[in-house]
PDBML (XML) file of the C-alpha atoms, coordinates in Angstrom:
<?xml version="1.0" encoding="UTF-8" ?>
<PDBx:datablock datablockName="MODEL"
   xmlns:PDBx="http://pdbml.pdb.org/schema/pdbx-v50.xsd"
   xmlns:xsi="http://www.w3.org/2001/XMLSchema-instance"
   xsi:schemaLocation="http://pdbml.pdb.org/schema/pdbx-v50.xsd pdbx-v50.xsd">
   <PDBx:atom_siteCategory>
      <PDBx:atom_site id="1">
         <PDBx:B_iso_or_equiv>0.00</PDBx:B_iso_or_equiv>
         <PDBx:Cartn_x>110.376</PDBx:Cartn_x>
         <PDBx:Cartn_y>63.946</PDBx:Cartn_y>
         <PDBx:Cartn_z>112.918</PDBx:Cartn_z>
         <PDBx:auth_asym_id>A</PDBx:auth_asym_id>
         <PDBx:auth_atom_id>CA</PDBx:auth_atom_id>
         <PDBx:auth_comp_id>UNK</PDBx:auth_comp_id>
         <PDBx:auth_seq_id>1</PDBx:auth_seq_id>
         <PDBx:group_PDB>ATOM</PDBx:group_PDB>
         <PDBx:label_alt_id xsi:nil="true" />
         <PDBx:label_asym_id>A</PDBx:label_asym_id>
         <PDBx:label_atom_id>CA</PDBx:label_atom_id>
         <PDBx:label_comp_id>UNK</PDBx:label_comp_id>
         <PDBx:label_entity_id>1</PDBx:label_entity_id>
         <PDBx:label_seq_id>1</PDBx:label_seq_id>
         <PDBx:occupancy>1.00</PDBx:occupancy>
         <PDBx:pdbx_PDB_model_num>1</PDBx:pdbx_PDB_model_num>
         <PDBx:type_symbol>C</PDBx:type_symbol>
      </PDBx:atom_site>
      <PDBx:atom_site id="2">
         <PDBx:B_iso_or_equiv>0.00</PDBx:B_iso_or_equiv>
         <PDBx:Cartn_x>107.471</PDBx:Cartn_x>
         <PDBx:Cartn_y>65.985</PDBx:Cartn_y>
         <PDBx:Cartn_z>112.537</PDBx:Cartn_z>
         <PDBx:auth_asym_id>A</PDBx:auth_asym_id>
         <PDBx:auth_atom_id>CA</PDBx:auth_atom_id>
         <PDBx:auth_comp_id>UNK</PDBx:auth_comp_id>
         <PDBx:auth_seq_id>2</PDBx:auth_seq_id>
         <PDBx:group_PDB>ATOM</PDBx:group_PDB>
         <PDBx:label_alt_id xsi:nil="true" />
         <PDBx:label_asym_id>A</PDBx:label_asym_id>
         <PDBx:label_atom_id>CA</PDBx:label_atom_id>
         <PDBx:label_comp_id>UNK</PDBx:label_comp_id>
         <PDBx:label_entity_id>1</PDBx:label_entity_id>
         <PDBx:label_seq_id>2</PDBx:label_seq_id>
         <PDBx:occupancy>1.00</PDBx:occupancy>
         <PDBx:pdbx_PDB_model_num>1</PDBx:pdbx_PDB_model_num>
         <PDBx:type_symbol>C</PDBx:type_symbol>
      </PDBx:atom_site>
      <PDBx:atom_site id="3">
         <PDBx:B_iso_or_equiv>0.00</PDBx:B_iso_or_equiv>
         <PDBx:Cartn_x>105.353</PDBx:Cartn_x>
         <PDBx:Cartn_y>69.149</PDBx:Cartn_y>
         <PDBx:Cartn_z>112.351</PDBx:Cartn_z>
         <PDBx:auth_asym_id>A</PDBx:auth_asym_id>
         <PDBx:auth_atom_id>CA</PDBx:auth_atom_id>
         <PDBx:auth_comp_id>UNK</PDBx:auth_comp_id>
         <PDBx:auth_seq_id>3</PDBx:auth_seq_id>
         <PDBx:group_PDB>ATOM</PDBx:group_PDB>
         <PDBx:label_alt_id xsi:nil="true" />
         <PDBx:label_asym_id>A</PDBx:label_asym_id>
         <PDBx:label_atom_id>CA</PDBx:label_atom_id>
         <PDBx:label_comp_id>UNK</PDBx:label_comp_id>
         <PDBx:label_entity_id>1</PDBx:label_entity_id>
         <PDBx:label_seq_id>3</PDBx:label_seq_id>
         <PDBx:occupancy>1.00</PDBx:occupancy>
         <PDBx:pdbx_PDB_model_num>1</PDBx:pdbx_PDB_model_num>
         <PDBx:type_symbol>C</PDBx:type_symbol>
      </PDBx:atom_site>
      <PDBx:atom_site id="4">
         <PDBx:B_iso_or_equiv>0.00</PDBx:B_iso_or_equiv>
         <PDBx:Cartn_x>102.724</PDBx:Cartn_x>
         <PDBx:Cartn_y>71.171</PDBx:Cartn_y>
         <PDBx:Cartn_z>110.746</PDBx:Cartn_z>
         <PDBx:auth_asym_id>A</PDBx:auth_asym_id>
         <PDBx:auth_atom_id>CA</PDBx:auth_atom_id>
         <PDBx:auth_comp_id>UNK</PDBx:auth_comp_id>
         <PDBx:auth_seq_id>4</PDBx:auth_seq_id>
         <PDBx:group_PDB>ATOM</PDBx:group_PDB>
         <PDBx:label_alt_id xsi:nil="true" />
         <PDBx:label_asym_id>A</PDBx:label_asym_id>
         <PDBx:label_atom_id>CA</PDBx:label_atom_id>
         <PDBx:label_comp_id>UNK</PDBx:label_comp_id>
         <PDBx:label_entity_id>1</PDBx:label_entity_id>
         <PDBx:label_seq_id>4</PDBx:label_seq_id>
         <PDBx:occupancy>1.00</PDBx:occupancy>
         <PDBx:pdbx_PDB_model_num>1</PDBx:pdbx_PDB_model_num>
         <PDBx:type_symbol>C</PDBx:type_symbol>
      </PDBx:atom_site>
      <PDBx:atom_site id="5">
         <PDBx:B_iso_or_equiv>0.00</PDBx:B_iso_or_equiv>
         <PDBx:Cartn_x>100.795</PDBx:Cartn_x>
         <PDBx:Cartn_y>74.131</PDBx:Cartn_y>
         <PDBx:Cartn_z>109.656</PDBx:Cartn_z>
         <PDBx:auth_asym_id>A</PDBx:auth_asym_id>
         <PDBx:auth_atom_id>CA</PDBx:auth_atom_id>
         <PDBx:auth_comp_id>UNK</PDBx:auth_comp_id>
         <PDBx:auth_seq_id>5</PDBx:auth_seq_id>
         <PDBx:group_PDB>ATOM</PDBx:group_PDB>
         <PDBx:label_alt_id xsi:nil="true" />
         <PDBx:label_asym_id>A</PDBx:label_asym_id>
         <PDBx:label_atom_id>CA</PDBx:label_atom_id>
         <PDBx:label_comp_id>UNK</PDBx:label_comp_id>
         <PDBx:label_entity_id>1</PDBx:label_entity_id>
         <PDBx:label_seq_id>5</PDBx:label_seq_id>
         <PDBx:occupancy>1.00</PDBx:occupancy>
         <PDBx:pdbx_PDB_model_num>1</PDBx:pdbx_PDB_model_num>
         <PDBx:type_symbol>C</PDBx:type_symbol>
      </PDBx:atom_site>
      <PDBx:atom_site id="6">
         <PDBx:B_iso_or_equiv>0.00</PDBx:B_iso_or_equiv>
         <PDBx:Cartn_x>98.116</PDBx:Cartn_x>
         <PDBx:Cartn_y>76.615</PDBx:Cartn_y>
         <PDBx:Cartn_z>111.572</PDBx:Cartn_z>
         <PDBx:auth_asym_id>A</PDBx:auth_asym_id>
         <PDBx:auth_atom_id>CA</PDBx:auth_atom_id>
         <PDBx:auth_comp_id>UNK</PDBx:auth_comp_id>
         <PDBx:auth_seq_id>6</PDBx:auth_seq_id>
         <PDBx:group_PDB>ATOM</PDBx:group_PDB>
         <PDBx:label_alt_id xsi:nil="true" />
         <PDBx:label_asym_id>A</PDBx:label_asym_id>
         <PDBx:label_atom_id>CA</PDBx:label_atom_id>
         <PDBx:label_comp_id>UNK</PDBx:label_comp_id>
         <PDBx:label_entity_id>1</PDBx:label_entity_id>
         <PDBx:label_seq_id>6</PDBx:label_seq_id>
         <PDBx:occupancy>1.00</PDBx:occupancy>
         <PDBx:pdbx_PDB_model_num>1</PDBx:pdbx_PDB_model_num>
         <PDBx:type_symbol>C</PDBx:type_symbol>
      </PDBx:atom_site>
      <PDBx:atom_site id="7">
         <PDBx:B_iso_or_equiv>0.00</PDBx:B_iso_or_equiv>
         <PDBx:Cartn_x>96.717</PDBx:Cartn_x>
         <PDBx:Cartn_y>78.507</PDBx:Cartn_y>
         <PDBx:Cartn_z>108.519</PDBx:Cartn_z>
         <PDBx:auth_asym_id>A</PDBx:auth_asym_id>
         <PDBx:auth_atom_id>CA</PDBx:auth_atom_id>
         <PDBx:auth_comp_id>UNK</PDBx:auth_comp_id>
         <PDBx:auth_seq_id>7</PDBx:auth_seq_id>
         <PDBx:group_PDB>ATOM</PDBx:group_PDB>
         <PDBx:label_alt_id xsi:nil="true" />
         <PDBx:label_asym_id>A</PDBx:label_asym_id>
         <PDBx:label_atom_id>CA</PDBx:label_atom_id>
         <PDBx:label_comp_id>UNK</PDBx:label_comp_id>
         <PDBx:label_entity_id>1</PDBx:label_entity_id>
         <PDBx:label_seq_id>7</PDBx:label_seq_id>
         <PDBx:occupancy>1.00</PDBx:occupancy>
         <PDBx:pdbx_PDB_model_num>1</PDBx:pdbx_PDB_model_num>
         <PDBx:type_symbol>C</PDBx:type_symbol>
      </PDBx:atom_site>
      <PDBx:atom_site id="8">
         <PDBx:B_iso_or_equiv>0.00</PDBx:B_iso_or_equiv>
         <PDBx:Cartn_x>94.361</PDBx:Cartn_x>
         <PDBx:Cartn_y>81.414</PDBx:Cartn_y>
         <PDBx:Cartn_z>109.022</PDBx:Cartn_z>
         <PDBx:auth_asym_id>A</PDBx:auth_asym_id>
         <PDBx:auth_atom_id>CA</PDBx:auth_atom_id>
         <PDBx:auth_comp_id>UNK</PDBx:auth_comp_id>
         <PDBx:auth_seq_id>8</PDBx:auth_seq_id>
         <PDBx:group_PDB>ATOM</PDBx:group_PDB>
         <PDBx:label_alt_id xsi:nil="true" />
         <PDBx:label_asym_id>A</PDBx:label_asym_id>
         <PDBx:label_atom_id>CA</PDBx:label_atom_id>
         <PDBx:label_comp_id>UNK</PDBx:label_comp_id>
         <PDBx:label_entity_id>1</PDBx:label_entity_id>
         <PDBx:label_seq_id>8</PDBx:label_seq_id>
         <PDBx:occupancy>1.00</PDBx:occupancy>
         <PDBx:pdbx_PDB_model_num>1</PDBx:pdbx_PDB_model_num>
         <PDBx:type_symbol>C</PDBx:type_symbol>
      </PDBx:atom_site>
      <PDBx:atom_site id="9">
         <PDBx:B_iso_or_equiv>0.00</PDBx:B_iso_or_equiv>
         <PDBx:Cartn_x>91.840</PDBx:Cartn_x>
         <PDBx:Cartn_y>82.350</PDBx:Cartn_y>
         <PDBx:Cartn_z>105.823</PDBx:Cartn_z>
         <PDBx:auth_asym_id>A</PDBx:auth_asym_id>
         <PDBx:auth_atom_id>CA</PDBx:auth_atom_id>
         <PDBx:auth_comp_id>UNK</PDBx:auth_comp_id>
         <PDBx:auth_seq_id>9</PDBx:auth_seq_id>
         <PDBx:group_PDB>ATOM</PDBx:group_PDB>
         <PDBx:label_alt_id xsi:nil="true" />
         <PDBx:label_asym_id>A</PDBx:label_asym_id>
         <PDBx:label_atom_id>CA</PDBx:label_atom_id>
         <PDBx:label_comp_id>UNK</PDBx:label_comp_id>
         <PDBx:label_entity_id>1</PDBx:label_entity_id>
         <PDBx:label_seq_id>9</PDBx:label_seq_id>
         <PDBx:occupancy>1.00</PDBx:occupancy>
         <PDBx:pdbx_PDB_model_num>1</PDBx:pdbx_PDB_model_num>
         <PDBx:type_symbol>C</PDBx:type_symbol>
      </PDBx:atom_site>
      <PDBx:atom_site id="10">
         <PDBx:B_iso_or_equiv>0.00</PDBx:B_iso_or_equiv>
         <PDBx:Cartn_x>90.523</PDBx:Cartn_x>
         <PDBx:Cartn_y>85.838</PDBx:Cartn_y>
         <PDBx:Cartn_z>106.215</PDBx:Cartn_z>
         <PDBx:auth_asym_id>A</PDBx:auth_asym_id>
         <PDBx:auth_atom_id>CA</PDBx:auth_atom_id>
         <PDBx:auth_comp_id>UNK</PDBx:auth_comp_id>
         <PDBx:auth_seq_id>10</PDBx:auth_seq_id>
         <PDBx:group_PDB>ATOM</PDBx:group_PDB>
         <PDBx:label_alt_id xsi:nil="true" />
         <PDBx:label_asym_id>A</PDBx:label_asym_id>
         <PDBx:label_atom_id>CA</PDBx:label_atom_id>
         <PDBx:label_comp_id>UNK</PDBx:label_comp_id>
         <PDBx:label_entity_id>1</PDBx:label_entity_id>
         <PDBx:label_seq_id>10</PDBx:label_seq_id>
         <PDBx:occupancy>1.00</PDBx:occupancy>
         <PDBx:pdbx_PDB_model_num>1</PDBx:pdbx_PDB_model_num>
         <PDBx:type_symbol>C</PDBx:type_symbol>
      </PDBx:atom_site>
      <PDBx:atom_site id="11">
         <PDBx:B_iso_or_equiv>0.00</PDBx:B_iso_or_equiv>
         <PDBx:Cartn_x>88.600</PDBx:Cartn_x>
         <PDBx:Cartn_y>88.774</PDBx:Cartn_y>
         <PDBx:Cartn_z>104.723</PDBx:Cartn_z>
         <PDBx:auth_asym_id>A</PDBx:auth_asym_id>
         <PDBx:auth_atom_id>CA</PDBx:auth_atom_id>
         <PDBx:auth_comp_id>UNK</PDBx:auth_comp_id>
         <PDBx:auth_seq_id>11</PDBx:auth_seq_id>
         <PDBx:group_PDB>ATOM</PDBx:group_PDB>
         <PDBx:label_alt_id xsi:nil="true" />
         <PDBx:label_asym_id>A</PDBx:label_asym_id>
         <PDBx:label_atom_id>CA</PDBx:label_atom_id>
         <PDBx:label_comp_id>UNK</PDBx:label_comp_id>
         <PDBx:label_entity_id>1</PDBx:label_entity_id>
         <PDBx:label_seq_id>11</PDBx:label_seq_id>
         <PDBx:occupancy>1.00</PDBx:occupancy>
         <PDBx:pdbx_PDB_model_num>1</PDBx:pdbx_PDB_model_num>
         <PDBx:type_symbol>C</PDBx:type_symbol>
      </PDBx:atom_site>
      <PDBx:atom_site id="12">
         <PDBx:B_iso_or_equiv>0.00</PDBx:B_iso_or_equiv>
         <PDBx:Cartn_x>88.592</PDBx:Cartn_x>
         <PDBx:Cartn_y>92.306</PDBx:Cartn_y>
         <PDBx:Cartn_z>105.200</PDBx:Cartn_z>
         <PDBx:auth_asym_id>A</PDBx:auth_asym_id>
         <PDBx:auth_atom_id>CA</PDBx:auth_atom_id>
         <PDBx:auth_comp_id>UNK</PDBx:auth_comp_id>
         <PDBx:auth_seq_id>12</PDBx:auth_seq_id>
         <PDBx:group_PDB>ATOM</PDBx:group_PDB>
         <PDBx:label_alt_id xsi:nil="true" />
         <PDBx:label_asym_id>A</PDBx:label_asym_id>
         <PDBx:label_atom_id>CA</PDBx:label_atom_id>
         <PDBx:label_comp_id>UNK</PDBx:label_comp_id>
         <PDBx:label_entity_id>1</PDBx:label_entity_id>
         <PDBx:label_seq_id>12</PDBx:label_seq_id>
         <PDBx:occupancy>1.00</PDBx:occupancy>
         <PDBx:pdbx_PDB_model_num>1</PDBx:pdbx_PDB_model_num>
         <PDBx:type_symbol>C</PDBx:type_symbol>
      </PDBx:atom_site>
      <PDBx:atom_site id="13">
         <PDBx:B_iso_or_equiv>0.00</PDBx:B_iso_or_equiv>
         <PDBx:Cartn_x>87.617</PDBx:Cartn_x>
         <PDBx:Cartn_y>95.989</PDBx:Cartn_y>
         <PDBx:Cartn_z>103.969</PDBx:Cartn_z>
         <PDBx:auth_asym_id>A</PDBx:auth_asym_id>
         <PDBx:auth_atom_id>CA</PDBx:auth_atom_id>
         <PDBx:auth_comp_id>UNK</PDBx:auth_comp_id>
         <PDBx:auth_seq_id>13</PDBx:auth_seq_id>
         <PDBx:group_PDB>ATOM</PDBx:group_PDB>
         <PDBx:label_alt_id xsi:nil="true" />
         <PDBx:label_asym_id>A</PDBx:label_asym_id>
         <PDBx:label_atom_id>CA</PDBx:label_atom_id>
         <PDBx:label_comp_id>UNK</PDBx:label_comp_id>
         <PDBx:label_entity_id>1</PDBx:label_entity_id>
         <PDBx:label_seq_id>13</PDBx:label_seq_id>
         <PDBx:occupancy>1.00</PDBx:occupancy>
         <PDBx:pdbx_PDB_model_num>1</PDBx:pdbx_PDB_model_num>
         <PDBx:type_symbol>C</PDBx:type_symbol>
      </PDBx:atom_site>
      <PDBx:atom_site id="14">
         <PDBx:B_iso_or_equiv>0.00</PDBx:B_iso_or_equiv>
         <PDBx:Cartn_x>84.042</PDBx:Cartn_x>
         <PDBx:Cartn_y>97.270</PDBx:Cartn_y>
         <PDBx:Cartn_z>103.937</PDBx:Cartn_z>
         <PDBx:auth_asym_id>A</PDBx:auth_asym_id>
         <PDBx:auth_atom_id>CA</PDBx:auth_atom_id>
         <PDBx:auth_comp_id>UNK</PDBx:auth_comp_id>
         <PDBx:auth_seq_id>14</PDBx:auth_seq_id>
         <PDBx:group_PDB>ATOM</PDBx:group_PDB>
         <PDBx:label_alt_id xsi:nil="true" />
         <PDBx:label_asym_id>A</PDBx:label_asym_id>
         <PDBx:label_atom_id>CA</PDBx:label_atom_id>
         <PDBx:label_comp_id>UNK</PDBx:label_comp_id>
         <PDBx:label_entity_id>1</PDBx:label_entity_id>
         <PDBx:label_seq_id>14</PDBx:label_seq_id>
         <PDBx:occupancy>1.00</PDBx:occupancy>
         <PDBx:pdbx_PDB_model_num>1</PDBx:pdbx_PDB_model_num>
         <PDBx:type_symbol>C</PDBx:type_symbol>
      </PDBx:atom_site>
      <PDBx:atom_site id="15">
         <PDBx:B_iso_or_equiv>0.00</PDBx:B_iso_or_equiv>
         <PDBx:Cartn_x>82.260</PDBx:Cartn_x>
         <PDBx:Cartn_y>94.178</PDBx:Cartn_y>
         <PDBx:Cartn_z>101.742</PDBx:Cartn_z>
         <PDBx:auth_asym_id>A</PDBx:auth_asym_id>
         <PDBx:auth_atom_id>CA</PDBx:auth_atom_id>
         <PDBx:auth_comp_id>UNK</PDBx:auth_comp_id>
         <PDBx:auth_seq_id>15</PDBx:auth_seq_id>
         <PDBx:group_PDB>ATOM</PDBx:group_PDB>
         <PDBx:label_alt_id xsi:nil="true" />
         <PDBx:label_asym_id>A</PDBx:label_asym_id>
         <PDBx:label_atom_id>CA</PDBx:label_atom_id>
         <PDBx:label_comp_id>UNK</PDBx:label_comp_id>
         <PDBx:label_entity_id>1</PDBx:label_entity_id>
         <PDBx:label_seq_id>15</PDBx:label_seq_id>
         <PDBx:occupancy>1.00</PDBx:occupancy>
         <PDBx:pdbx_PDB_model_num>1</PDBx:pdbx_PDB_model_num>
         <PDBx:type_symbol>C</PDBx:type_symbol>
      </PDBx:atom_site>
      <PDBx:atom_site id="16">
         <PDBx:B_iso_or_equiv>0.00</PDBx:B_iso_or_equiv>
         <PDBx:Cartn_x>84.820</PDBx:Cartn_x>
         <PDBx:Cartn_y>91.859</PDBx:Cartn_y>
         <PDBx:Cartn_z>102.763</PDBx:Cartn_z>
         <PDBx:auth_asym_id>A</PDBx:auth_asym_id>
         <PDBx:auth_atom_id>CA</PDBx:auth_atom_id>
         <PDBx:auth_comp_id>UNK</PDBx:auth_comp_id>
         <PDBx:auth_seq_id>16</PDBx:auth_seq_id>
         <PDBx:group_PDB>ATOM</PDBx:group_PDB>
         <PDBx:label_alt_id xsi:nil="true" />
         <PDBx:label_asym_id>A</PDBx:label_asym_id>
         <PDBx:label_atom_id>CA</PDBx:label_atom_id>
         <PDBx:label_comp_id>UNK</PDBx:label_comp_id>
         <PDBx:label_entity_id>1</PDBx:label_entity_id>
         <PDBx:label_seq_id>16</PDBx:label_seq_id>
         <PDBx:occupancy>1.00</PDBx:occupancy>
         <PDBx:pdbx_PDB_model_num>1</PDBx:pdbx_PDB_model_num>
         <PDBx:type_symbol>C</PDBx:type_symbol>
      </PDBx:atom_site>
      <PDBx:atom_site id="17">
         <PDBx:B_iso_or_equiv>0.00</PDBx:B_iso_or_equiv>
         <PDBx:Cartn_x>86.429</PDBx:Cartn_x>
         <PDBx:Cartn_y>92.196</PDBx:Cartn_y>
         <PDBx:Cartn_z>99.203</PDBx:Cartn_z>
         <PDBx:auth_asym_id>A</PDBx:auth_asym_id>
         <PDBx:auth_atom_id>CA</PDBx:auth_atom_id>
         <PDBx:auth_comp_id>UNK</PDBx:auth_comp_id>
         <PDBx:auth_seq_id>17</PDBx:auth_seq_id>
         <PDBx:group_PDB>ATOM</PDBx:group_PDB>
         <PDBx:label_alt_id xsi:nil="true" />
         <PDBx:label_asym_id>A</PDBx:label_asym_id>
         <PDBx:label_atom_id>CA</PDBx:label_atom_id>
         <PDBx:label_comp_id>UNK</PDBx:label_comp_id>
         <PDBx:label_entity_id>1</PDBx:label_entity_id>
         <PDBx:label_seq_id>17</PDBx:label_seq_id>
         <PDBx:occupancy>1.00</PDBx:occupancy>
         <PDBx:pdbx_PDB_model_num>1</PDBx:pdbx_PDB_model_num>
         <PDBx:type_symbol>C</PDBx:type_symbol>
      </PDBx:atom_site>
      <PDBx:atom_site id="18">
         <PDBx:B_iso_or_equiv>0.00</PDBx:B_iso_or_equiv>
         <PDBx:Cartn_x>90.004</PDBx:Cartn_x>
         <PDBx:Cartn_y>91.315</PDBx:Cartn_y>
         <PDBx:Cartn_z>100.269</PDBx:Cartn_z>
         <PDBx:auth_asym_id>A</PDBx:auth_asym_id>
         <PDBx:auth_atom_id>CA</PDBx:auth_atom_id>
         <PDBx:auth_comp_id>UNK</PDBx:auth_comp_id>
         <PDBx:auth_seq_id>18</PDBx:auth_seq_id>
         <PDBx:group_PDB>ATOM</PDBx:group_PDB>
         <PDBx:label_alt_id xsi:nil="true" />
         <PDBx:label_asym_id>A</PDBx:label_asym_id>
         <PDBx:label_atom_id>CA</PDBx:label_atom_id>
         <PDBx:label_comp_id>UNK</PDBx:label_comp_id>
         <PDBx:label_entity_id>1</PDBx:label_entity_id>
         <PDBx:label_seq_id>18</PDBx:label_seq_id>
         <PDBx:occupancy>1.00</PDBx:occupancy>
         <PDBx:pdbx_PDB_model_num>1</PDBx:pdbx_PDB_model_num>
         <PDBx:type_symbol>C</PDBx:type_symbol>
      </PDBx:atom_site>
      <PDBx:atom_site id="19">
         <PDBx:B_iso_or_equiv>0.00</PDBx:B_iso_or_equiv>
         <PDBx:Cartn_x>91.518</PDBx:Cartn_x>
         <PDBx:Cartn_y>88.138</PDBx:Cartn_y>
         <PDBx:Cartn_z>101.084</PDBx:Cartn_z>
         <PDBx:auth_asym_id>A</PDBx:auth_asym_id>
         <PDBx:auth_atom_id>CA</PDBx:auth_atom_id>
         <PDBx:auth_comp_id>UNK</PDBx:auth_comp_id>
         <PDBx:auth_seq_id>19</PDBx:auth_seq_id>
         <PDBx:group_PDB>ATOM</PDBx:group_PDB>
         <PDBx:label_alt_id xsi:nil="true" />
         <PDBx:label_asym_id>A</PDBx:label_asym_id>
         <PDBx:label_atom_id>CA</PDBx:label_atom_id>
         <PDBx:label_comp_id>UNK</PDBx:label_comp_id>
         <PDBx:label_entity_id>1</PDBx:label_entity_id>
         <PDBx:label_seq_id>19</PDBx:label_seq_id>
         <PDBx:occupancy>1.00</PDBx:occupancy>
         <PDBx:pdbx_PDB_model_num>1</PDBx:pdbx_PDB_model_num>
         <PDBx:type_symbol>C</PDBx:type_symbol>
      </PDBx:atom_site>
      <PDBx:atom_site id="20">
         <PDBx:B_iso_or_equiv>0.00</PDBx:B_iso_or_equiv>
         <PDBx:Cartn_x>94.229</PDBx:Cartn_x>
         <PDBx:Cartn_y>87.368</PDBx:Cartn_y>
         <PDBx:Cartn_z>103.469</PDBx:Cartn_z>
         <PDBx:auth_asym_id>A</PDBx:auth_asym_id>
         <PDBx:auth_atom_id>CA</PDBx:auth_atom_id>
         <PDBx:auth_comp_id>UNK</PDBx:auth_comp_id>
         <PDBx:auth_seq_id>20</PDBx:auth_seq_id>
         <PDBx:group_PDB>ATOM</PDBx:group_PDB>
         <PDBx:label_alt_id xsi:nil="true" />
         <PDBx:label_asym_id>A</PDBx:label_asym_id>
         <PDBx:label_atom_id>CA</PDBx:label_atom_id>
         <PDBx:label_comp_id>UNK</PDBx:label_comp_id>
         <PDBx:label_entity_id>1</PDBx:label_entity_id>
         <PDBx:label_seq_id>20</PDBx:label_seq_id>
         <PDBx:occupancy>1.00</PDBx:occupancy>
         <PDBx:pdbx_PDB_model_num>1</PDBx:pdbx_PDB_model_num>
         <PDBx:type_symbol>C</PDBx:type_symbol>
      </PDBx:atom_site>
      <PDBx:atom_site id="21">
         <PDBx:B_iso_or_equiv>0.00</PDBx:B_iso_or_equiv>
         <PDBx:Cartn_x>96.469</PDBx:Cartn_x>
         <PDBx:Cartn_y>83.932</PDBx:Cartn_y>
         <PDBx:Cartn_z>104.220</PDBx:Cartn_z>
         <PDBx:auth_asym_id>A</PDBx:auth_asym_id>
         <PDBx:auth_atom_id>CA</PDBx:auth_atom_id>
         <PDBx:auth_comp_id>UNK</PDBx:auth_comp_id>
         <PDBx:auth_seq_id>21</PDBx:auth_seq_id>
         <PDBx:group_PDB>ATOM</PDBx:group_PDB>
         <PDBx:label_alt_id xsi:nil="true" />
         <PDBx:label_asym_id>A</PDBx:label_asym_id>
         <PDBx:label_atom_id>CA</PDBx:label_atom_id>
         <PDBx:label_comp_id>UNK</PDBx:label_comp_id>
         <PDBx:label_entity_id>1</PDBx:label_entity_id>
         <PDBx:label_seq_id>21</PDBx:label_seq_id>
         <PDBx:occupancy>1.00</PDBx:occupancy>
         <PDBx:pdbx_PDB_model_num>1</PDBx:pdbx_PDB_model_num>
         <PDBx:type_symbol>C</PDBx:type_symbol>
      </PDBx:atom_site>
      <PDBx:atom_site id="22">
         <PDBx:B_iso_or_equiv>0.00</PDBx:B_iso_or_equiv>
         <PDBx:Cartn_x>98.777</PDBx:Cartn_x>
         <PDBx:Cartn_y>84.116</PDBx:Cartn_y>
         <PDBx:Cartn_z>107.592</PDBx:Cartn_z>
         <PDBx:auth_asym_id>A</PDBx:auth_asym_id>
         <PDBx:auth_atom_id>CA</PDBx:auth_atom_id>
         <PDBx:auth_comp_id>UNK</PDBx:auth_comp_id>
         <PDBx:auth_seq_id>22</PDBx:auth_seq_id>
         <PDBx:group_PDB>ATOM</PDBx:group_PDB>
         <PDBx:label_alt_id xsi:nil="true" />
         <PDBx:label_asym_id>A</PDBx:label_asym_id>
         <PDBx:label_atom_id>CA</PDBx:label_atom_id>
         <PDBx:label_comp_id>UNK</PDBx:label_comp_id>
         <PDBx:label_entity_id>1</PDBx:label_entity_id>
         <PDBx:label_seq_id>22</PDBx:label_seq_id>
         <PDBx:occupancy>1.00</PDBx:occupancy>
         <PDBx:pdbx_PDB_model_num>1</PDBx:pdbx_PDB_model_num>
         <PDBx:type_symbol>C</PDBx:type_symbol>
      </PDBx:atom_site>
      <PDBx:atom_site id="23">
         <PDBx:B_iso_or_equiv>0.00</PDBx:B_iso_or_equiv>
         <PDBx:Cartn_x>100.587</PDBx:Cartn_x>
         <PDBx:Cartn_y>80.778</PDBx:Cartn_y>
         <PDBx:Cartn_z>107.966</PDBx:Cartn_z>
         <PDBx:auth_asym_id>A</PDBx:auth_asym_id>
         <PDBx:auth_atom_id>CA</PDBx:auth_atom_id>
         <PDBx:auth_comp_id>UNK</PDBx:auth_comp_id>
         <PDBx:auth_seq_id>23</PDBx:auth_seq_id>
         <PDBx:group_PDB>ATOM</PDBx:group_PDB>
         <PDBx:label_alt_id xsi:nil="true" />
         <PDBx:label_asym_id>A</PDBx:label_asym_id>
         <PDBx:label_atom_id>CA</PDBx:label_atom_id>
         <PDBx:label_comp_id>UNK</PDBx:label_comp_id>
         <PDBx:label_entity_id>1</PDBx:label_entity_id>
         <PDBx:label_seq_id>23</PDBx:label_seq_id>
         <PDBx:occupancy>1.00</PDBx:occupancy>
         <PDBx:pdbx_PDB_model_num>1</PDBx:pdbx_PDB_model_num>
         <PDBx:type_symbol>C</PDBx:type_symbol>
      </PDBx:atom_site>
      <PDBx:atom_site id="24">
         <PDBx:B_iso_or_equiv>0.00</PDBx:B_iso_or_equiv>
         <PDBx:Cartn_x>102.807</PDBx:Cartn_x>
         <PDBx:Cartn_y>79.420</PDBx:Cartn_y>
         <PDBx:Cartn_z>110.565</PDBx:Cartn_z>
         <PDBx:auth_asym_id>A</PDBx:auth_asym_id>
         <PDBx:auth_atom_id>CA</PDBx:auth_atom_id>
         <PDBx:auth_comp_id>UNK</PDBx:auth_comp_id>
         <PDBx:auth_seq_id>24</PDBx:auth_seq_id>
         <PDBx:group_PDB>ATOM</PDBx:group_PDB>
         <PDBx:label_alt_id xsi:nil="true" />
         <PDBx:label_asym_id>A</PDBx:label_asym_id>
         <PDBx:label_atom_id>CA</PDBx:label_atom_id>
         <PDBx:label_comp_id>UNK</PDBx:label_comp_id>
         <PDBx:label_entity_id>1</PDBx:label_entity_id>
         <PDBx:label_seq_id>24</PDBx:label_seq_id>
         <PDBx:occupancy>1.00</PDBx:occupancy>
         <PDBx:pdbx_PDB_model_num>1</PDBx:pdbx_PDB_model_num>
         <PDBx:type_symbol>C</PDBx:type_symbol>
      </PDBx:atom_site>
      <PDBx:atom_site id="25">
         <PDBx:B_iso_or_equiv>0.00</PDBx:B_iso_or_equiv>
         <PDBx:Cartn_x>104.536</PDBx:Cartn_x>
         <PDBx:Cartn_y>76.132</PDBx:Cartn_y>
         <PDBx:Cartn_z>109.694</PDBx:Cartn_z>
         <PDBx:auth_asym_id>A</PDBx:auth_asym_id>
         <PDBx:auth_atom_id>CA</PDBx:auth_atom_id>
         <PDBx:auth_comp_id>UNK</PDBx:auth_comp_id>
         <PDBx:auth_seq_id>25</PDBx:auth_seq_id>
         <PDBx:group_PDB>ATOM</PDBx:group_PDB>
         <PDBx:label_alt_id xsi:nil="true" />
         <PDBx:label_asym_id>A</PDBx:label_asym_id>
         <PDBx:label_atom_id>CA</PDBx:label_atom_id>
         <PDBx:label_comp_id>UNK</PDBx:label_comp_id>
         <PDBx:label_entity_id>1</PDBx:label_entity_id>
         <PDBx:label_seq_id>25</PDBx:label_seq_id>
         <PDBx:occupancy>1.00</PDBx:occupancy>
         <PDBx:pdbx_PDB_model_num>1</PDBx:pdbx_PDB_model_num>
         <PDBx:type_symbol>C</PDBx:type_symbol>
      </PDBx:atom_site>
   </PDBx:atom_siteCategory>
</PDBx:datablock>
């Protein structure tokens, strides 16, 4: 067995006031 995760920590909007999580597992 096995696998994992590729996990993506991100900001956005005009002072980066937003965050955002995309994760593939």
């Amino acid at each position: 067995p096995h696998g994992g995760l590729v996990i993506r920590s991100g900001k956005t909007g005009l002072n980066l006031e937003h965050n955002h999580i995309i994760e593939y597992h």
